[in-house]
PDB file of N, CA and C in Angstrom:
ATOM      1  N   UNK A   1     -13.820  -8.723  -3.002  1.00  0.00           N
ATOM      2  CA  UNK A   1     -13.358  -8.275  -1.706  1.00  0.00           C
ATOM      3  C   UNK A   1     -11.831  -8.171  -1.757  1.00  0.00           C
ATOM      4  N   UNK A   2     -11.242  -7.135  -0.973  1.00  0.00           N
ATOM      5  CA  UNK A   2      -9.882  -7.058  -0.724  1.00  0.00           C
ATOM      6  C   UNK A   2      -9.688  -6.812   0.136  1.00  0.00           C
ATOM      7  N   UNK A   3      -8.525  -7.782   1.373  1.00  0.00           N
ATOM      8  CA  UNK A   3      -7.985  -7.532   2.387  1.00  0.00           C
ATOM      9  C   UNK A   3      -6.926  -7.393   2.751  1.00  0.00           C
ATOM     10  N   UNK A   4      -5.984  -6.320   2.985  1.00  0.00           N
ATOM     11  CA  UNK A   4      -4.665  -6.360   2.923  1.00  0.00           C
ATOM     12  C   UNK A   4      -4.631  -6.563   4.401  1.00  0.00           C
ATOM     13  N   UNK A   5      -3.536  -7.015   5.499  1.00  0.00           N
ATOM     14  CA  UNK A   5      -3.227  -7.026   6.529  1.00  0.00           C
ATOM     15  C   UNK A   5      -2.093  -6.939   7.036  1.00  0.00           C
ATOM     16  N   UNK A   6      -1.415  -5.732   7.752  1.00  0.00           N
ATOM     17  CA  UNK A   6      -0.177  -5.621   8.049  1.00  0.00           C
ATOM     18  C   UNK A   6       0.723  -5.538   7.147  1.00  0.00           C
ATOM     19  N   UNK A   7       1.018  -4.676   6.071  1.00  0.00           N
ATOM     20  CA  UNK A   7       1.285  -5.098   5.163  1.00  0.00           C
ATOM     21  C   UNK A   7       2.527  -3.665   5.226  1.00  0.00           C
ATOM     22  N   UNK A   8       3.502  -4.228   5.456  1.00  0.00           N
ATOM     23  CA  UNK A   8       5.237  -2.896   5.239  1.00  0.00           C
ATOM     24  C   UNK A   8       6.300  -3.153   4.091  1.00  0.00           C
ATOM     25  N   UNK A   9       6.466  -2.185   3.910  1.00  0.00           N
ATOM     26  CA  UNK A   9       7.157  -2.219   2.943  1.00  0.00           C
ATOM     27  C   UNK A   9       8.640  -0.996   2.555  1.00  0.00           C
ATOM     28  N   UNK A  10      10.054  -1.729   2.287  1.00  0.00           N
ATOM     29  CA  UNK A  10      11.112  -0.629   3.076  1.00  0.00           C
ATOM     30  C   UNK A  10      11.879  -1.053   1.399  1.00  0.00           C
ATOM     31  N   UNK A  11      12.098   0.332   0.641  1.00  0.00           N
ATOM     32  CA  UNK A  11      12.896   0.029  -0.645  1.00  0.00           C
ATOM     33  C   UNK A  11      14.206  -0.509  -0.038  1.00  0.00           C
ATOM     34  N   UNK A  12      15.121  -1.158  -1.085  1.00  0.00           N
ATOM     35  CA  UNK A  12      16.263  -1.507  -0.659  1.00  0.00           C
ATOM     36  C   UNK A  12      17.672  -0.662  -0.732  1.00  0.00           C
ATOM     37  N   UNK A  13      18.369  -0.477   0.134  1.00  0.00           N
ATOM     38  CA  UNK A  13      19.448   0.559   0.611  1.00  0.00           C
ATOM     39  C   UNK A  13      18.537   2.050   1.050  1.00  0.00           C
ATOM     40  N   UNK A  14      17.379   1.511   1.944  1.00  0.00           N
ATOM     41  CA  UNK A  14      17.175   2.642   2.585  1.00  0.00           C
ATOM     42  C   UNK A  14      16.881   2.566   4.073  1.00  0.00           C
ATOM     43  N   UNK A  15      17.019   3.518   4.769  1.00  0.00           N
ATOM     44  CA  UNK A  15      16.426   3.295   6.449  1.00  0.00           C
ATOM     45  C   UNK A  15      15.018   3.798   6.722  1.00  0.00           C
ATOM     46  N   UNK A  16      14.476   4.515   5.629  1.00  0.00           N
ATOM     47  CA  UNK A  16      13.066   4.362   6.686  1.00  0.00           C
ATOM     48  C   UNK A  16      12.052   3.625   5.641  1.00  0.00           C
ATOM     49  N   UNK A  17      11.225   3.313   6.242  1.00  0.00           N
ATOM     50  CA  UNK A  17       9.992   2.433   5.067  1.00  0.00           C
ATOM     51  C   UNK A  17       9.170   3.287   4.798  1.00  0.00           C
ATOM     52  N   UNK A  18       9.264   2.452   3.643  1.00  0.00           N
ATOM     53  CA  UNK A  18       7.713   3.590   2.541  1.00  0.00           C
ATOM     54  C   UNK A  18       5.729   2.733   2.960  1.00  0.00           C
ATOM     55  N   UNK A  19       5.892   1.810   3.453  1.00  0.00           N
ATOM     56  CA  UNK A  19       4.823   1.293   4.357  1.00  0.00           C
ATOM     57  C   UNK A  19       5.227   1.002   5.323  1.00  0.00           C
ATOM     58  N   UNK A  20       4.189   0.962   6.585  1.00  0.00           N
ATOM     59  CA  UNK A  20       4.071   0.756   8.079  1.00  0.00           C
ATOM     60  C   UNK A  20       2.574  -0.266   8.302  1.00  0.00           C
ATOM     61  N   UNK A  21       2.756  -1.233   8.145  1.00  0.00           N
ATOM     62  CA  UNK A  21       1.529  -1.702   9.159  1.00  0.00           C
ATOM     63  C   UNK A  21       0.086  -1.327   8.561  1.00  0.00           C
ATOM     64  N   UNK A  22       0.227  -0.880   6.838  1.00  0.00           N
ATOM     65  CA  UNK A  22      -1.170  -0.686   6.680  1.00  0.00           C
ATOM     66  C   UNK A  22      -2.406  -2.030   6.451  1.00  0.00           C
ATOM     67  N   UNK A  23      -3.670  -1.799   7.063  1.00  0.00           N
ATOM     68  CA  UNK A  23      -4.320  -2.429   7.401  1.00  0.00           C
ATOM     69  C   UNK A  23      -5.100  -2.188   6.105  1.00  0.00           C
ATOM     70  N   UNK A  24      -6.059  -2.858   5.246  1.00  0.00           N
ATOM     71  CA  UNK A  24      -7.706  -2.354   4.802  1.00  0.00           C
ATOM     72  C   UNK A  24      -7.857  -3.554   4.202  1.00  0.00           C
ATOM     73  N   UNK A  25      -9.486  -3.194   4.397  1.00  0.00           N
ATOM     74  CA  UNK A  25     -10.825  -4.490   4.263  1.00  0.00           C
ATOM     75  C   UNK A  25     -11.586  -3.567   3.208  1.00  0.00           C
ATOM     76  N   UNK A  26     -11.856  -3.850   1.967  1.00  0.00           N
ATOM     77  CA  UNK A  26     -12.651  -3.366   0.933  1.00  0.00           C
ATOM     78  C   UNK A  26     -13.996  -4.287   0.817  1.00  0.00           C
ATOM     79  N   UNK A  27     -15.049  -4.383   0.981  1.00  0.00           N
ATOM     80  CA  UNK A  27     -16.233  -5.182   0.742  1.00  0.00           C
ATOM     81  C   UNK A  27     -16.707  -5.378  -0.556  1.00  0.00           C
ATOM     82  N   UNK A  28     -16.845  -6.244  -1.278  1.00  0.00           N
ATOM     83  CA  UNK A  28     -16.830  -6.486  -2.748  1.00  0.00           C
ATOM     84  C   UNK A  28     -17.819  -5.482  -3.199  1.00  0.00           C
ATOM     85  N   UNK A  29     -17.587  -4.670  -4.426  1.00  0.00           N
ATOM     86  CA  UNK A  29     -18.430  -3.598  -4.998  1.00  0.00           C
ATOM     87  C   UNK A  29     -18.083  -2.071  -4.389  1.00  0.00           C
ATOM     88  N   UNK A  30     -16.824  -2.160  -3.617  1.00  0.00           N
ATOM     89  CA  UNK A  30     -16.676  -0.584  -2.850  1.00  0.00           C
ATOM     90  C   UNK A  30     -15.592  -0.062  -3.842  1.00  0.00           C
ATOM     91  N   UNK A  31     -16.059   1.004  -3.921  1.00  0.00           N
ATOM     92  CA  UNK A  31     -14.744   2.377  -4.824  1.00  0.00           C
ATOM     93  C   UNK A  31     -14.728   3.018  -3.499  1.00  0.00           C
ATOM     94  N   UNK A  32     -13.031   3.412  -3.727  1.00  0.00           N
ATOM     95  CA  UNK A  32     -12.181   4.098  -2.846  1.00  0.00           C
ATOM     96  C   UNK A  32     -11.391   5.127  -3.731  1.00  0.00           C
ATOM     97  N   UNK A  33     -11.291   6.336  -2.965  1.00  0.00           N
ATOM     98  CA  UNK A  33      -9.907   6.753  -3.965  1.00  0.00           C
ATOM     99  C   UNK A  33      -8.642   7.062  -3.009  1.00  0.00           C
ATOM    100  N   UNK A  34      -8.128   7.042  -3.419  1.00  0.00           N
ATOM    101  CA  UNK A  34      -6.259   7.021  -2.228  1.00  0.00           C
ATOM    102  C   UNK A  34      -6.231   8.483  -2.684  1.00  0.00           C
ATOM    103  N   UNK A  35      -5.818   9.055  -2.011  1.00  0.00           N
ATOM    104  CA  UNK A  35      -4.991  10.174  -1.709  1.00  0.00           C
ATOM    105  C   UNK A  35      -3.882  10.621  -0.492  1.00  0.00           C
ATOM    106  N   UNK A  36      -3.530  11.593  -0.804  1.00  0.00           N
ATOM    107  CA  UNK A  36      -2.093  11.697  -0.129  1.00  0.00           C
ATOM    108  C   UNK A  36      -0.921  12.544  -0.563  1.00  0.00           C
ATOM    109  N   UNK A  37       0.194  13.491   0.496  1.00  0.00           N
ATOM    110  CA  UNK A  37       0.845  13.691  -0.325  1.00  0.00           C
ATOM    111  C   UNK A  37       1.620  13.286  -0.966  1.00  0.00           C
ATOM    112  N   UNK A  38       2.716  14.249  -1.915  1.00  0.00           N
ATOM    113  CA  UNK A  38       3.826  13.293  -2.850  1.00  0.00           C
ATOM    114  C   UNK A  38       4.215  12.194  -1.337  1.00  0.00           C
ATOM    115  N   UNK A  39       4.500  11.598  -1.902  1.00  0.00           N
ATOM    116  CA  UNK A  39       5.820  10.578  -1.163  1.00  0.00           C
ATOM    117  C   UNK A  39       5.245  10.031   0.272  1.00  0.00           C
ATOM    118  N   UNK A  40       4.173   9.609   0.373  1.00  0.00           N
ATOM    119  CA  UNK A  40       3.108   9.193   1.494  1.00  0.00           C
ATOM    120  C   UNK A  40       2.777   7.520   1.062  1.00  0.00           C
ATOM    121  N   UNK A  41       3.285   6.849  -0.342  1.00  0.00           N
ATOM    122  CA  UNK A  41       3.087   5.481  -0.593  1.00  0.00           C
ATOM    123  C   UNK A  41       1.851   4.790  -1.042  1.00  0.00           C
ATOM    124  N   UNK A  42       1.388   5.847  -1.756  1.00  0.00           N
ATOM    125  CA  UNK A  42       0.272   5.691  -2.535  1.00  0.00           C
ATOM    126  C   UNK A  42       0.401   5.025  -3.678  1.00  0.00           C
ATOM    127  N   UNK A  43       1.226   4.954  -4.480  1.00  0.00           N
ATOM    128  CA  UNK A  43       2.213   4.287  -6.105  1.00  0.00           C
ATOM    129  C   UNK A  43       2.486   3.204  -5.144  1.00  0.00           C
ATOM    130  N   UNK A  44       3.533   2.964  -4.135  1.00  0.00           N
ATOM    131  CA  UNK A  44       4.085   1.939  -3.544  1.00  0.00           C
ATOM    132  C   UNK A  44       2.925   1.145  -3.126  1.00  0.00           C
ATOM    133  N   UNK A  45       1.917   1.316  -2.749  1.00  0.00           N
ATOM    134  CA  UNK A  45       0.584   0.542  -2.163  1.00  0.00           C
ATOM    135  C   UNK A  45      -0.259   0.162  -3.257  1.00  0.00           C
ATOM    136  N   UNK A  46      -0.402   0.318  -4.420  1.00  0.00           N
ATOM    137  CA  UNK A  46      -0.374   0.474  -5.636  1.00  0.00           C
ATOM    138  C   UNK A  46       0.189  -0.925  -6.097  1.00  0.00           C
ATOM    139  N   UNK A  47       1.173  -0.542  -6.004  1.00  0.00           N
ATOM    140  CA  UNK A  47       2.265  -1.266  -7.265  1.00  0.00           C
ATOM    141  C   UNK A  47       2.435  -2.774  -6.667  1.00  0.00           C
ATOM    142  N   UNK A  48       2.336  -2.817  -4.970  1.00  0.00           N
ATOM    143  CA  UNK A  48       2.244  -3.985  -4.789  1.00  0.00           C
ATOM    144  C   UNK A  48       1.252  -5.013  -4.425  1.00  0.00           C
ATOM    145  N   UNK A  49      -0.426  -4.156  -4.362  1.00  0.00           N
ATOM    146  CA  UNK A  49      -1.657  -4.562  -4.933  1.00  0.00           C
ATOM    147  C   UNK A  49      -1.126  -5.513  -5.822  1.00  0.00           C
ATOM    148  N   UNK A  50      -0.839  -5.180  -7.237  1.00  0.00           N
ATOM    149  CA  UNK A  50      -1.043  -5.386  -8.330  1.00  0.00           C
ATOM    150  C   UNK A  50      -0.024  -6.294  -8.563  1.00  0.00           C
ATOM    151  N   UNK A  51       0.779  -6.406  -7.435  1.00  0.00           N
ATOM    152  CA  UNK A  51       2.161  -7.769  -7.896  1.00  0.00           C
ATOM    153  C   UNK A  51       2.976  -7.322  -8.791  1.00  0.00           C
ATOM    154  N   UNK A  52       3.453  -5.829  -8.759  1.00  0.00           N
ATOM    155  CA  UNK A  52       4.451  -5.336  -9.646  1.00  0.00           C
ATOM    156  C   UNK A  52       5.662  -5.305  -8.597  1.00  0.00           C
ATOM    157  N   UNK A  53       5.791  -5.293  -7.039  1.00  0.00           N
ATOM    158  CA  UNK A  53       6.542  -5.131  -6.232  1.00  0.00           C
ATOM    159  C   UNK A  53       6.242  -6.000  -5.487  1.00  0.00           C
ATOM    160  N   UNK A  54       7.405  -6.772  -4.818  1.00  0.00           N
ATOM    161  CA  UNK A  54       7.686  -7.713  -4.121  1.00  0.00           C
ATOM    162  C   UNK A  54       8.184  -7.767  -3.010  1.00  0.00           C
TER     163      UNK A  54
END
Protein backbone atom coordinates (compact mmCIF):
# COMPACT_ATOMS: atom_id res chain seq x y z
CA UNK A 1 0.00 0.00 0.00
CA UNK A 2 0.98 3.63 -0.60
CA UNK A 3 -0.29 6.73 0.93
CA UNK A 4 0.96 9.98 0.23
CA UNK A 5 -0.92 12.92 2.06
CA UNK A 6 -0.65 16.54 1.41
CA UNK A 7 2.37 16.31 0.15
CA UNK A 8 4.13 20.08 -1.63
CA UNK A 9 6.92 20.58 -2.82
CA UNK A 10 8.77 24.23 -3.99
CA UNK A 11 12.60 23.86 -5.61
CA UNK A 12 14.87 26.23 -3.90
CA UNK A 13 15.28 29.98 -5.24
CA UNK A 14 11.98 29.67 -6.80
CA UNK A 15 8.36 31.27 -6.31
CA UNK A 16 6.01 28.91 -7.50
CA UNK A 17 5.92 25.10 -6.39
CA UNK A 18 6.36 22.17 -8.42
CA UNK A 19 3.73 20.25 -5.90
CA UNK A 20 0.46 21.50 -4.33
CA UNK A 21 -1.35 19.43 -1.85
CA UNK A 22 -1.16 16.15 -3.77
CA UNK A 23 -3.19 13.57 -2.13
CA UNK A 24 -3.10 9.45 -3.24
CA UNK A 25 -4.04 6.12 -1.61
CA UNK A 26 -2.69 3.13 -3.82
CA UNK A 27 -4.23 -0.31 -2.42
CA UNK A 28 -1.55 -2.96 -2.27
CA UNK A 29 -1.29 -4.79 -5.82
CA UNK A 30 -2.59 -1.51 -7.90
CA UNK A 31 -0.53 -0.30 -11.17
CA UNK A 32 -0.97 3.24 -12.02
CA UNK A 33 0.69 5.11 -14.71
CA UNK A 34 1.36 9.06 -14.17
CA UNK A 35 1.03 11.11 -16.91
CA UNK A 36 1.15 14.66 -17.66
CA UNK A 37 2.59 17.41 -19.40
CA UNK A 38 6.38 18.40 -19.56
CA UNK A 39 6.76 20.29 -16.32
CA UNK A 40 3.38 19.17 -14.41
CA UNK A 41 5.78 17.18 -11.51
CA UNK A 42 5.65 13.90 -12.51
CA UNK A 43 9.88 13.25 -12.10
CA UNK A 44 9.42 15.59 -8.96
CA UNK A 45 6.59 13.15 -7.48
CA UNK A 46 8.80 10.51 -8.53
CA UNK A 47 11.97 11.38 -7.17
CA UNK A 48 10.56 12.05 -3.84
CA UNK A 49 8.54 8.66 -3.63
CA UNK A 50 11.75 7.16 -3.83
CA UNK A 51 13.74 9.44 -1.19
CA UNK A 52 15.95 10.94 -3.86
CA UNK A 53 14.41 14.51 -2.87
CA UNK A 54 13.94 15.96 0.31
Amino acid sequence: MLKIKSISYQYPNTQTRALCNINLHLPQGTSIGLLGPNGAGKTTLMSLMAGLQS
